[in-house]
N, C-alpha and C. Protein backbone atom coordinates (compact mmCIF):
# COMPACT_ATOMS: atom_id res chain seq x y z
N UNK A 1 84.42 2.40 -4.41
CA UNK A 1 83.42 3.46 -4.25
C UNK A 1 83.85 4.41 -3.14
N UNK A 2 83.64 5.78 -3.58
CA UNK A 2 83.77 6.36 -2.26
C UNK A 2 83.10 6.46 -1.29
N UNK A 3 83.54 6.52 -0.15
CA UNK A 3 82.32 6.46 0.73
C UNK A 3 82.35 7.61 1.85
N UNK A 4 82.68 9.17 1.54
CA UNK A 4 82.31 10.50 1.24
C UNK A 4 81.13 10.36 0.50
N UNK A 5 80.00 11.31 1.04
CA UNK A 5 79.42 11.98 0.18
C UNK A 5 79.27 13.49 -0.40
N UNK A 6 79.21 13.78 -1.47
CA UNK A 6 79.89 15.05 -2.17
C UNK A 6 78.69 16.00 -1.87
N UNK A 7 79.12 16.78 -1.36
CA UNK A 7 78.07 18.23 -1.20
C UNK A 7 77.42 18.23 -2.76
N UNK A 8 75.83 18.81 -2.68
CA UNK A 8 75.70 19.25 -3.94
C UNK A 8 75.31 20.93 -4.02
N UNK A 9 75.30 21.54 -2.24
CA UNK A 9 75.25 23.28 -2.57
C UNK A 9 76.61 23.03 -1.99
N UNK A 10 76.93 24.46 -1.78
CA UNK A 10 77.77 24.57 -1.23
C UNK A 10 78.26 26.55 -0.90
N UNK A 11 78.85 26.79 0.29
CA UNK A 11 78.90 28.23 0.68
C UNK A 11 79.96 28.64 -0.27
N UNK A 12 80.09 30.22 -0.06
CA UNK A 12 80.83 30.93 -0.78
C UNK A 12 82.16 30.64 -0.86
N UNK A 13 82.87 30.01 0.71
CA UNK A 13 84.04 29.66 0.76
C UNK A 13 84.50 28.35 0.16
N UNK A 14 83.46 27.35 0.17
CA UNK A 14 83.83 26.24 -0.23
C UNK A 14 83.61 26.39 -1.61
N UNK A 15 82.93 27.00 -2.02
CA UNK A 15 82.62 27.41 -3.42
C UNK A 15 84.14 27.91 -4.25
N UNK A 16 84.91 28.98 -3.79
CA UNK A 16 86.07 29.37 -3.94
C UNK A 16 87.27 28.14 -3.64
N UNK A 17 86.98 27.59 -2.81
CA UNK A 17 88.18 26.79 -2.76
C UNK A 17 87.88 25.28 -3.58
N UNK A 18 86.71 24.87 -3.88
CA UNK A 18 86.34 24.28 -5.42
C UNK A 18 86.92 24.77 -6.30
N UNK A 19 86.75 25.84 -6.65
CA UNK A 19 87.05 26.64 -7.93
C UNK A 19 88.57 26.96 -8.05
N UNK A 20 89.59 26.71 -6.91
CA UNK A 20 90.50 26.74 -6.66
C UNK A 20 90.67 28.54 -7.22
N UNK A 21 90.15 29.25 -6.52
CA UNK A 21 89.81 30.57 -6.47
C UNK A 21 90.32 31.39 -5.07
N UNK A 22 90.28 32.60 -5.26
CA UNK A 22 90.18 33.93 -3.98
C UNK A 22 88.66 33.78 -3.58
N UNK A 23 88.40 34.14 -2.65
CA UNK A 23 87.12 34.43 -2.15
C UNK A 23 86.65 35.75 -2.85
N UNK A 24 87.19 36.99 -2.90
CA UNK A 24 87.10 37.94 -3.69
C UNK A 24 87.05 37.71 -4.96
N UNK A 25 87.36 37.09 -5.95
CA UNK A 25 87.59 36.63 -7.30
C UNK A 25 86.20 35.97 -7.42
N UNK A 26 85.79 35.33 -6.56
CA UNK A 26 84.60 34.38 -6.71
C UNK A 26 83.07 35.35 -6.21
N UNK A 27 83.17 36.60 -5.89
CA UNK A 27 82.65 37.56 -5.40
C UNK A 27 82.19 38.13 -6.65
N UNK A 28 83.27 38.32 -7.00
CA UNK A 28 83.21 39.10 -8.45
C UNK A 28 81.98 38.33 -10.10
N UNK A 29 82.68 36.95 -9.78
CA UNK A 29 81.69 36.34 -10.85
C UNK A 29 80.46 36.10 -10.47
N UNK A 30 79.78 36.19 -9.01
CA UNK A 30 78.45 35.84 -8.59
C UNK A 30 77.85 37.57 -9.33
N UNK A 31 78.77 38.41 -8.39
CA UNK A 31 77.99 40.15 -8.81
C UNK A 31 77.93 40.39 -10.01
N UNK A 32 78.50 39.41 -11.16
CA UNK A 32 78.58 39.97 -12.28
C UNK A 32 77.59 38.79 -13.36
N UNK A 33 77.05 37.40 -12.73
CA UNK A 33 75.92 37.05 -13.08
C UNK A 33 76.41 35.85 -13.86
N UNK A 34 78.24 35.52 -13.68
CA UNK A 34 78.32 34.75 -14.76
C UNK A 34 78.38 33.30 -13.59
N UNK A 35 78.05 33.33 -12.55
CA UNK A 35 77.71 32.22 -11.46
C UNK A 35 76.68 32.37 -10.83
N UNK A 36 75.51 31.78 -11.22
CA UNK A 36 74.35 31.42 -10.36
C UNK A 36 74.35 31.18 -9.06
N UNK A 37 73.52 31.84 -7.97
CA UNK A 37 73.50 31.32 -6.62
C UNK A 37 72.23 31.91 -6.10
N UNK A 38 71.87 31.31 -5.10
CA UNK A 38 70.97 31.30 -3.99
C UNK A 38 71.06 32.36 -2.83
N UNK A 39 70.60 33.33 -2.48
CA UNK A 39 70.98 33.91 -1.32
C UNK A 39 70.10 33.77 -0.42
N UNK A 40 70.63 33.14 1.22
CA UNK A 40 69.37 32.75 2.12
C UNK A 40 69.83 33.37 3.45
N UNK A 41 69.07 34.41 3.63
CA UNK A 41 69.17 35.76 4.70
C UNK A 41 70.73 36.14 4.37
N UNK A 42 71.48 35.96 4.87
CA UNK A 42 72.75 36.58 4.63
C UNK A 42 73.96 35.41 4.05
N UNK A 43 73.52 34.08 3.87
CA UNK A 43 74.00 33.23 3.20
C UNK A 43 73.99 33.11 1.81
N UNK A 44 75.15 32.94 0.94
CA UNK A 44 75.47 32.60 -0.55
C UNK A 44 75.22 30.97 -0.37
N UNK A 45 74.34 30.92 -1.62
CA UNK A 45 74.83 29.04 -1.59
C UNK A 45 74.63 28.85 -2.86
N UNK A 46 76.34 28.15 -3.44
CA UNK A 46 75.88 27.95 -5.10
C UNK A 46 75.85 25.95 -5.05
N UNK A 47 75.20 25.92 -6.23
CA UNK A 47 75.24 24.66 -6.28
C UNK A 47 76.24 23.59 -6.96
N UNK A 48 76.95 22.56 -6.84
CA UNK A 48 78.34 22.10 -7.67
C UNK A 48 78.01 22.49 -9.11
N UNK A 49 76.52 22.07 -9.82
CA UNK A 49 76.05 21.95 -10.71
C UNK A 49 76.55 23.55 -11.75
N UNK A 50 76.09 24.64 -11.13
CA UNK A 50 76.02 25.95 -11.41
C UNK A 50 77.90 26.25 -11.74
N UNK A 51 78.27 25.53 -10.65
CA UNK A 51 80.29 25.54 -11.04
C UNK A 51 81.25 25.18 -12.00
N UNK A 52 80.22 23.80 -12.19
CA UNK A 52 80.76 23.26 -13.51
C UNK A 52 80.26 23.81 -14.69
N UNK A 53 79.07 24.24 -14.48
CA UNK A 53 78.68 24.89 -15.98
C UNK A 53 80.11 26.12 -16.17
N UNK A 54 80.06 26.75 -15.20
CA UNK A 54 81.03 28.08 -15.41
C UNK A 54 82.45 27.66 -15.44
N UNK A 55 82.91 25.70 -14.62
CA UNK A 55 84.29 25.70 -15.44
C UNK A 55 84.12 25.45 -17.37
N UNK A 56 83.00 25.24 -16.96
CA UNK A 56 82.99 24.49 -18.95
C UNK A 56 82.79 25.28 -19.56
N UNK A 57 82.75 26.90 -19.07
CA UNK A 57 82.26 27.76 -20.49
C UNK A 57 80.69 28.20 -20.91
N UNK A 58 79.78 27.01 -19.63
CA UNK A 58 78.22 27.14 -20.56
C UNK A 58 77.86 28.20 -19.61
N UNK A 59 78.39 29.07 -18.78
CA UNK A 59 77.17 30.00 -17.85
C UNK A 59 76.94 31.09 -18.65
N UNK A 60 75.67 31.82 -17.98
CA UNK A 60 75.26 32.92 -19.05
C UNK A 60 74.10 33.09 -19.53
């Protein structure tokens, strides 16, 4: 078992480097709606959940 526990939000940067992404690249799919997120005062926070939909194809 691991014994890490796995973020389930996560910021814009860690979000990008999940996604094995640019930070700019990952900018692009939040402004354009095909990645769900949270904005809290000047914080992005997407959730793992919302990431995997968009590696699998289901966002939208």
């Amino acid at each position: 078992m691991n014994t890490e526990t796995q973020k389930l939000i996560l910021n814009a940067k860690e979000a990008a480097e999940y996604l094995g992404i640019a930070k700019n690249t990952l900018a692009k799919l939040l402004n354009s709606g095909e990645i769900k997120f949270v904005r809290v005062d000047r914080r992005i926070l997407i959730t793992i959940e919302a990431l995997n939909k968009w590696l699998q194809g289901e966002s939208k």
